[in-house]
C-alpha atoms as a PDB file:
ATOM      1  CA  UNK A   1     -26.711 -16.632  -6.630  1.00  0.00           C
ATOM      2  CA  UNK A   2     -24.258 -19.454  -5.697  1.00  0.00           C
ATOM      3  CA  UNK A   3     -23.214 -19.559  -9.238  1.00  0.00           C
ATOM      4  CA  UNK A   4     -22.221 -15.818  -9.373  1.00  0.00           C
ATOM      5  CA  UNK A   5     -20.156 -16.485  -5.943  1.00  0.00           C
ATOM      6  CA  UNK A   6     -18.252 -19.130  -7.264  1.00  0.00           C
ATOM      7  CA  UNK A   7     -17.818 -17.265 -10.308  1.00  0.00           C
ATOM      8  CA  UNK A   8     -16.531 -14.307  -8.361  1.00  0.00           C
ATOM      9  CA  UNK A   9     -14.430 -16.167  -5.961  1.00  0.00           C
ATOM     10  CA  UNK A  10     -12.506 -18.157  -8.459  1.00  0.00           C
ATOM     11  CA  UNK A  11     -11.973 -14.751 -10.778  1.00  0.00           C
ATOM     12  CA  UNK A  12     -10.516 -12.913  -7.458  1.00  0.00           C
ATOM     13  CA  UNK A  13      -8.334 -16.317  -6.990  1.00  0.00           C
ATOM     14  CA  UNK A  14      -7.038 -16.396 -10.410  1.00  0.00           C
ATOM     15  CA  UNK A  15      -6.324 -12.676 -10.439  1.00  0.00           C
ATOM     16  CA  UNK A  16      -4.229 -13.406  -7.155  1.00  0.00           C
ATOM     17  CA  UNK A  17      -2.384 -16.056  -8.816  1.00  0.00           C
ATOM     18  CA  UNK A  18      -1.569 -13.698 -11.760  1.00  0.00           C
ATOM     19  CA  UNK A  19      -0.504 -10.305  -9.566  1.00  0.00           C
ATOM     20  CA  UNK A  20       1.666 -12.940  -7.557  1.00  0.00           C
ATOM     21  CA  UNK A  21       3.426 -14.226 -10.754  1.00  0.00           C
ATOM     22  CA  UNK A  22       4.627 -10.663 -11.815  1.00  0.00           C
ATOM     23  CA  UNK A  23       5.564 -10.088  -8.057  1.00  0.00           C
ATOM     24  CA  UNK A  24       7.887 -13.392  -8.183  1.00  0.00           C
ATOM     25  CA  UNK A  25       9.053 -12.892 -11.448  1.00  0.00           C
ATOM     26  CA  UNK A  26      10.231  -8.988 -10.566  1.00  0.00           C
ATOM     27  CA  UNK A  27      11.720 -10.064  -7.783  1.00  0.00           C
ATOM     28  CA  UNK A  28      14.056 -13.115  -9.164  1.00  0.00           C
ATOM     29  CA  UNK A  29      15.051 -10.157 -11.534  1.00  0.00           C
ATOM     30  CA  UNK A  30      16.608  -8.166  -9.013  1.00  0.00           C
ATOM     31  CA  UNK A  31      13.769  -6.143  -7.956  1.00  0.00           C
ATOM     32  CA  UNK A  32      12.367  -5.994  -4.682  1.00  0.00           C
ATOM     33  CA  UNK A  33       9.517  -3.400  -5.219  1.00  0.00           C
ATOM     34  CA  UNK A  34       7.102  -5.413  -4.707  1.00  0.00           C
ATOM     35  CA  UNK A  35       8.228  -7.833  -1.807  1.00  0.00           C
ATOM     36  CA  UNK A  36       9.043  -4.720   0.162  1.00  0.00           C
ATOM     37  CA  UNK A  37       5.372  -3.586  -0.469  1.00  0.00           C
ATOM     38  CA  UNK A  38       3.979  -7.319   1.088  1.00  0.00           C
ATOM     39  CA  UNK A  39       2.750  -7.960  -3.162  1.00  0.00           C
ATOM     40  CA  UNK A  40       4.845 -10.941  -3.257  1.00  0.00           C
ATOM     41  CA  UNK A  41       2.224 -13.457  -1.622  1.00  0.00           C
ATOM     42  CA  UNK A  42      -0.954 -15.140  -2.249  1.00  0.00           C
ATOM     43  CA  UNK A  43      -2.882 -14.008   0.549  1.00  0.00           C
ATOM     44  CA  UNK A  44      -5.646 -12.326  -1.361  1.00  0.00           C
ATOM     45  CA  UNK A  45      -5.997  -9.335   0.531  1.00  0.00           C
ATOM     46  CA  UNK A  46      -2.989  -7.996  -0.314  1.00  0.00           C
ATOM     47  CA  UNK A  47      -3.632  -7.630  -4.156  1.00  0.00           C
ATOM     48  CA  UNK A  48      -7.161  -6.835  -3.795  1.00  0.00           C
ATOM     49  CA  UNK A  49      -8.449  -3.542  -4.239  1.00  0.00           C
ATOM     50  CA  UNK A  50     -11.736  -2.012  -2.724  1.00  0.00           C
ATOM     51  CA  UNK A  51     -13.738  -0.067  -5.699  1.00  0.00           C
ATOM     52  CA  UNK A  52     -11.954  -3.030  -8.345  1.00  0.00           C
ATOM     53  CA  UNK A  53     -12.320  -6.014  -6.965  1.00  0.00           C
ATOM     54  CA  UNK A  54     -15.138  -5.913  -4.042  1.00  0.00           C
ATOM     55  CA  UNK A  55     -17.695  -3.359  -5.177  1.00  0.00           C
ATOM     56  CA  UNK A  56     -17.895  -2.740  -9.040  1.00  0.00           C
ATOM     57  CA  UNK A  57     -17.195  -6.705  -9.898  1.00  0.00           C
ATOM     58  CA  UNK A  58     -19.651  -7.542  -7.104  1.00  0.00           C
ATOM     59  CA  UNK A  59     -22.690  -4.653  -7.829  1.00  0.00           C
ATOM     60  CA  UNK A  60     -22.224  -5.292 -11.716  1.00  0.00           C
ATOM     61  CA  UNK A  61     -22.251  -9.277 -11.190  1.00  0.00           C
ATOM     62  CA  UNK A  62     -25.516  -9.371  -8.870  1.00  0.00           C
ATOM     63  CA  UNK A  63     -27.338  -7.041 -11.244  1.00  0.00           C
ATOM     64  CA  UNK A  64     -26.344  -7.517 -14.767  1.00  0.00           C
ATOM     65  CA  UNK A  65     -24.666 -10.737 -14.715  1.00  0.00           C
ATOM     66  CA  UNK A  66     -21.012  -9.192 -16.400  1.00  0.00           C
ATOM     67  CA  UNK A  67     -17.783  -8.991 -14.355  1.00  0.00           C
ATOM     68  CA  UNK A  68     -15.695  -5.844 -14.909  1.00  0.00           C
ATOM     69  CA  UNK A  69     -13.375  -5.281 -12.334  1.00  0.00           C
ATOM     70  CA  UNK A  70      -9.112  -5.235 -11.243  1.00  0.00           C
ATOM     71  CA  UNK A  71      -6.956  -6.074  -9.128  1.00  0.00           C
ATOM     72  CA  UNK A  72      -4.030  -3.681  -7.677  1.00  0.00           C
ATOM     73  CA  UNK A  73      -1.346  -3.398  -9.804  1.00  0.00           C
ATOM     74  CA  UNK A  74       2.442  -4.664  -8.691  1.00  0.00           C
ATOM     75  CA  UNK A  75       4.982  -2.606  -8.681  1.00  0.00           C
ATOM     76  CA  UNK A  76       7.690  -2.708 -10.125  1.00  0.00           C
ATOM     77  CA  UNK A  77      10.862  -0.726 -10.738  1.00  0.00           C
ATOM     78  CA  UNK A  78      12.052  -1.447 -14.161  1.00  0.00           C
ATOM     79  CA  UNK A  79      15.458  -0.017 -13.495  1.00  0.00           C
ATOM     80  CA  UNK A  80      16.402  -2.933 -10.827  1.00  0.00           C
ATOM     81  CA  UNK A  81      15.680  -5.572 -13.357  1.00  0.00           C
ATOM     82  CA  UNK A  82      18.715  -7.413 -14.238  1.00  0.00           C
ATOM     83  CA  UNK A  83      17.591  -8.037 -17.519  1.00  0.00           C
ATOM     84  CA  UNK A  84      17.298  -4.472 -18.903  1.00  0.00           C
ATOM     85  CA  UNK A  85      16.277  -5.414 -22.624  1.00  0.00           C
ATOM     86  CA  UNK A  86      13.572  -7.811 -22.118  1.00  0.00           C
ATOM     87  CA  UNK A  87      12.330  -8.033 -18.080  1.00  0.00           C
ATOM     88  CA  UNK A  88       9.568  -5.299 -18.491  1.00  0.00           C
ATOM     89  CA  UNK A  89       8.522  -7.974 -20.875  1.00  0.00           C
ATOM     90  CA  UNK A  90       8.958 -10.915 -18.841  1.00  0.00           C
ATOM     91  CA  UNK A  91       7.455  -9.440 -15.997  1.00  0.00           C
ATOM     92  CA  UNK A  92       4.409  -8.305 -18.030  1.00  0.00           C
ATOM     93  CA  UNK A  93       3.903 -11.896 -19.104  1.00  0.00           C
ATOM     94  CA  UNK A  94       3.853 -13.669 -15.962  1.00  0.00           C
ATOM     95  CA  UNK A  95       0.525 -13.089 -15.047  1.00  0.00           C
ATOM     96  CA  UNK A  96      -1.179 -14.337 -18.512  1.00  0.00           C
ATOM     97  CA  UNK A  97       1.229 -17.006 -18.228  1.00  0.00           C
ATOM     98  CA  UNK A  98       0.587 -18.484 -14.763  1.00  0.00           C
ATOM     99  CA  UNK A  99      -3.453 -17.818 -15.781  1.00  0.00           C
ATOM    100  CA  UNK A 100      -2.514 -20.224 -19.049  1.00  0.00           C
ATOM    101  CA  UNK A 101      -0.893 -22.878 -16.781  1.00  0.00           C
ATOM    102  CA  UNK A 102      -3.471 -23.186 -14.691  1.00  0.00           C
ATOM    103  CA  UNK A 103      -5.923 -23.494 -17.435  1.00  0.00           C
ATOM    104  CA  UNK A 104      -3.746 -26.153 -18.977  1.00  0.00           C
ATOM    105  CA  UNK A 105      -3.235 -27.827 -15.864  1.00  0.00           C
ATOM    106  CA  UNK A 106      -7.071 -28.186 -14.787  1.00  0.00           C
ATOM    107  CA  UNK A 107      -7.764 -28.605 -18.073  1.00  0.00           C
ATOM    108  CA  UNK A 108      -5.840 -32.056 -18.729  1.00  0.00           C
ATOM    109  CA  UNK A 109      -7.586 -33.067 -15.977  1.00  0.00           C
ATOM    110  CA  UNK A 110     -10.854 -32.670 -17.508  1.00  0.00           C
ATOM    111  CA  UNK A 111      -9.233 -33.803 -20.518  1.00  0.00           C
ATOM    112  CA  UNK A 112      -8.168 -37.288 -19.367  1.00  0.00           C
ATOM    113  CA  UNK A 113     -10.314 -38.024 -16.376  1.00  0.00           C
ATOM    114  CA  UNK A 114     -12.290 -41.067 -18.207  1.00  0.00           C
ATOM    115  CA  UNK A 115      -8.780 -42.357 -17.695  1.00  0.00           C
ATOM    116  CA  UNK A 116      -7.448 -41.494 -14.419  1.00  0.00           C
ATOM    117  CA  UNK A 117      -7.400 -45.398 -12.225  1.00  0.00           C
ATOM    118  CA  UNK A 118      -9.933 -44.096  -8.916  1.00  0.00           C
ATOM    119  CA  UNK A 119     -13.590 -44.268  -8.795  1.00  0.00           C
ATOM    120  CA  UNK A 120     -15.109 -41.630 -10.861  1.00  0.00           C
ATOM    121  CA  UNK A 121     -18.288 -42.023  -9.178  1.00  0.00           C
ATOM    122  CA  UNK A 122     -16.444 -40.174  -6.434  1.00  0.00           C
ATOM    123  CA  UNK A 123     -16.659 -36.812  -8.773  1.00  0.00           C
ATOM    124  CA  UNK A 124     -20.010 -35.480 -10.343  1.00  0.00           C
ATOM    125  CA  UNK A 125     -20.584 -33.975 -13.458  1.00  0.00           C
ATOM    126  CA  UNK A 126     -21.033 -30.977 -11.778  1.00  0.00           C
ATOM    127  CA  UNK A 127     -17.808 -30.822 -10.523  1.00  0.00           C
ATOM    128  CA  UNK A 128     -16.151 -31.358 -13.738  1.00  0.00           C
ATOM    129  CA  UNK A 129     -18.559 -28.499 -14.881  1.00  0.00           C
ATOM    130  CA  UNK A 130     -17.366 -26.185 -12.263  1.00  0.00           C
ATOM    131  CA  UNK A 131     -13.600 -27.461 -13.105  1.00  0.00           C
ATOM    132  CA  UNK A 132     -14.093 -26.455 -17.196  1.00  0.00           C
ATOM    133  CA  UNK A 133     -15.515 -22.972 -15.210  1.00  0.00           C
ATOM    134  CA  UNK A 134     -12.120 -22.645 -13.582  1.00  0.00           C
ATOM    135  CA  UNK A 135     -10.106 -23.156 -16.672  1.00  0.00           C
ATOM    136  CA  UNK A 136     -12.403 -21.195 -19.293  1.00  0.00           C
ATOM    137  CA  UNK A 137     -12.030 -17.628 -16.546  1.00  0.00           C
ATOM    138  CA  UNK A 138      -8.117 -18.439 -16.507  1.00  0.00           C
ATOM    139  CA  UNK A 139      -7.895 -18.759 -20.485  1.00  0.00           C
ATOM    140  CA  UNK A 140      -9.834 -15.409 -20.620  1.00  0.00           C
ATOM    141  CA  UNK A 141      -7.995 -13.855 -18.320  1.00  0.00           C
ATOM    142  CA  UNK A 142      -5.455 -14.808 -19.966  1.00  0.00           C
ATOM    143  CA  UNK A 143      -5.974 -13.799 -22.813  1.00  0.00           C
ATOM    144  CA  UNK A 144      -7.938 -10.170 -22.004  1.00  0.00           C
ATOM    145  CA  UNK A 145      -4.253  -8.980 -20.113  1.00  0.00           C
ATOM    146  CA  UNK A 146      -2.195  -9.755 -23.339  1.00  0.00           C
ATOM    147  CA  UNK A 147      -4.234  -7.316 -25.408  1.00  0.00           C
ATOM    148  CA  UNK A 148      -1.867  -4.746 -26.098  1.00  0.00           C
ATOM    149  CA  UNK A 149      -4.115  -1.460 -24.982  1.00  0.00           C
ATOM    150  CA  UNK A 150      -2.703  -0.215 -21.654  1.00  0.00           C
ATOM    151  CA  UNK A 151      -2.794  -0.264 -19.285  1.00  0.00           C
ATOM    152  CA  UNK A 152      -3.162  -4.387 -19.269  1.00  0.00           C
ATOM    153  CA  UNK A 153       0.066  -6.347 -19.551  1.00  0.00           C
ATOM    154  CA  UNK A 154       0.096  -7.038 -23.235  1.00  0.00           C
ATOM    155  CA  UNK A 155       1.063  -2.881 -23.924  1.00  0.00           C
ATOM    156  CA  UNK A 156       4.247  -3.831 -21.385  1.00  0.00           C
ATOM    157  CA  UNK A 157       5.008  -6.405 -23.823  1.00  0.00           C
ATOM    158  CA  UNK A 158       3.917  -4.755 -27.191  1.00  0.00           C
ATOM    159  CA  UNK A 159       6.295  -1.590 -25.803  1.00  0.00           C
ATOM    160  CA  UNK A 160       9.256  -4.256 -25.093  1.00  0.00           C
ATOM    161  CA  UNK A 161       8.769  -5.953 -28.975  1.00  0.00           C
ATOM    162  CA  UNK A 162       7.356  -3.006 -30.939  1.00  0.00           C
ATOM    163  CA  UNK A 163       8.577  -0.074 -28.867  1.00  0.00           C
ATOM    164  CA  UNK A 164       7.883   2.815 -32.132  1.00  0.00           C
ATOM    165  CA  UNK A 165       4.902   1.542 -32.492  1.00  0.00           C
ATOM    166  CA  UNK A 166       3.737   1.086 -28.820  1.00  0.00           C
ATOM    167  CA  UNK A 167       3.737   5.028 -28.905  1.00  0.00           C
ATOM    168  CA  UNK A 168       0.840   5.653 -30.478  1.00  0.00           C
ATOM    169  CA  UNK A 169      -1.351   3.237 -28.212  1.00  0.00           C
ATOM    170  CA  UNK A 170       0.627   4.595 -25.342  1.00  0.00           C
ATOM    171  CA  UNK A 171      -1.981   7.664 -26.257  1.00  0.00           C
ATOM    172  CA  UNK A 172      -5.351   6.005 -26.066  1.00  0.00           C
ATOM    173  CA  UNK A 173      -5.036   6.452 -22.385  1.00  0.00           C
ATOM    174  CA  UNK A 174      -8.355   5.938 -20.431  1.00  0.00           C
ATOM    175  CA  UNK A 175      -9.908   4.737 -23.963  1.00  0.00           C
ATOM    176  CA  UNK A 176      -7.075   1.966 -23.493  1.00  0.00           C
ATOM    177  CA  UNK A 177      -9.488   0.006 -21.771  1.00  0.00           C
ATOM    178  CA  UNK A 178     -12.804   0.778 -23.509  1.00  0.00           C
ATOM    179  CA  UNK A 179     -11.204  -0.696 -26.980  1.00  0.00           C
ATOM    180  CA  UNK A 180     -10.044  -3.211 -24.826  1.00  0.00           C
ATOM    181  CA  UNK A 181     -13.000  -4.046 -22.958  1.00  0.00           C
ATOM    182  CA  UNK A 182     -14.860  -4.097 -26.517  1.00  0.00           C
ATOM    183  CA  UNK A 183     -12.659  -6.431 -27.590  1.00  0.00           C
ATOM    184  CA  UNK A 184     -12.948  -8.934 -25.010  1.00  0.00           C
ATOM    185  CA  UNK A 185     -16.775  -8.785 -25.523  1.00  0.00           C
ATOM    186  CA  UNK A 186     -16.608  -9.195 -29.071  1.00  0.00           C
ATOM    187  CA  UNK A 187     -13.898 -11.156 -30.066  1.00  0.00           C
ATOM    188  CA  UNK A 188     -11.922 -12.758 -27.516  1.00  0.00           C
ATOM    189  CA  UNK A 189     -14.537 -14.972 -26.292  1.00  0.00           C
ATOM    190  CA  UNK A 190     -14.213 -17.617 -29.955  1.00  0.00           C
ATOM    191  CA  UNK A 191     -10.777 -17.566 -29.397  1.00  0.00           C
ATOM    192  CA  UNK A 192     -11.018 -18.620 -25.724  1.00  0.00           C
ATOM    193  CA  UNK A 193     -13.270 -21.735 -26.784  1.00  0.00           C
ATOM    194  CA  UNK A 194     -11.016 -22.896 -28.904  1.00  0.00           C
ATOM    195  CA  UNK A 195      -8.481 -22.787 -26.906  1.00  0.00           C
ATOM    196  CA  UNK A 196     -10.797 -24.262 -24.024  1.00  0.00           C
ATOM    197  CA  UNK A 197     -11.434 -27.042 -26.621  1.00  0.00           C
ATOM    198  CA  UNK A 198      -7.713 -27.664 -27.546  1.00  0.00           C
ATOM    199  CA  UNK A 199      -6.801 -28.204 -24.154  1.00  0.00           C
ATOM    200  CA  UNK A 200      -9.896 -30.253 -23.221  1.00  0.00           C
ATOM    201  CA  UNK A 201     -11.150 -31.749 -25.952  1.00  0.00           C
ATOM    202  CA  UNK A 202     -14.497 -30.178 -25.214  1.00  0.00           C
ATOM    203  CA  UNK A 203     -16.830 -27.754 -25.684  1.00  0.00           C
ATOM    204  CA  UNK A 204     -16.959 -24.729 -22.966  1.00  0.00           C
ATOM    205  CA  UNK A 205     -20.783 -25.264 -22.013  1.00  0.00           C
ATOM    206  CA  UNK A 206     -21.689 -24.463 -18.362  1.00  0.00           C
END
């Protein structure tokens, strides 16, 4: 049980960290959407949403073990952008992105911690455990918002490079996120252990 509320805790964290990047990003663009709507913060309860983020993650979590679940989307008005060609894009990415740099932050410090100069009898092996935890959720978050299905990040940025083409996923609609969530079950999880093992030099095992 204290497994699956850390597990929680830290995916509601890292989604908070994500929904504030696009806020910040939008916003040193030119658009104030989302400060005006209180989005541009880290206090969690701004960015979390009741059915996505308390009760489906937590009633599928405590009884099959799988996390499904969202946080509210940030607005954003793509018309006060200052860059016009490319900001949808750049706002779309800042989420993944600050999910990746936390990964790859944490994860160096996995990485190199046999060589950091303090007592490492100070930190358990647990703790590094739960630390490898942190980074793995962040790489698949990652990773599961730039697949280009909408409505997750990656169609803002398929639209932006590949805007023909990003017209006949725009379609999918609600089946969007079934392909997508069949994807993440069935193929992004190799990709996130390798990156996991890039930045680490490990294997994800927890």
């Amino acid at each position: 049980m204290e497994l699956r509320l850390f597990l929680y805790v830290i995916i509601v964290l890292s989604a908070v960290f994500h929904e504030y990047a696009h806020a910040l990003t939008a916003y040193r663009l030119g658009d104030t959407t989302a400060k005006d709507q209180g989005r541009l913060t880290l206090n969690p309860l701004a960015h979390m949403d009741l059915f996505g983020t308390v009760i489906i993650p937590l009633v599928l979590l405590f009884t099959s073990g799988i996390f499904i679940g969202w946080a509210k989307p940030v607005p954003y008005n793509p018309y006060n952008l200052r860059d016009q060609k490319y900001g949808s894009l750049k706002v779309g990415a800042a989420g993944p992105l600050a999910n990746l740099v936390i990964a790859l932050a944490l994860g160096l410090v996995v990485r190199f911690f046999p060589f950091i100069p303090f007592d490492s009898s100070l930190i358990s092996p647990l703790f590094l455990g739960f630390l490898g935890l942190i980074v793995y959720i962040n790489i698949f978050l990652a990773l599961f918002n730039l697949i280009p299905f909408p409505p997750l990040d990656g169609s803002k940025i398929f639209a932006d490079l590949f805007p023909r083409q990003s017209q006949y996923l725009s379609r999918l609609g609600f089946f969007g996120i079934f392909f997508a969530l069949l994807f993440a079950f069935w193929v992004l999880p190799p990709i996130a252990n390798l990156i996991f093992w890039v930045i680490t030099g490990k294997g994800f095992v927890f």
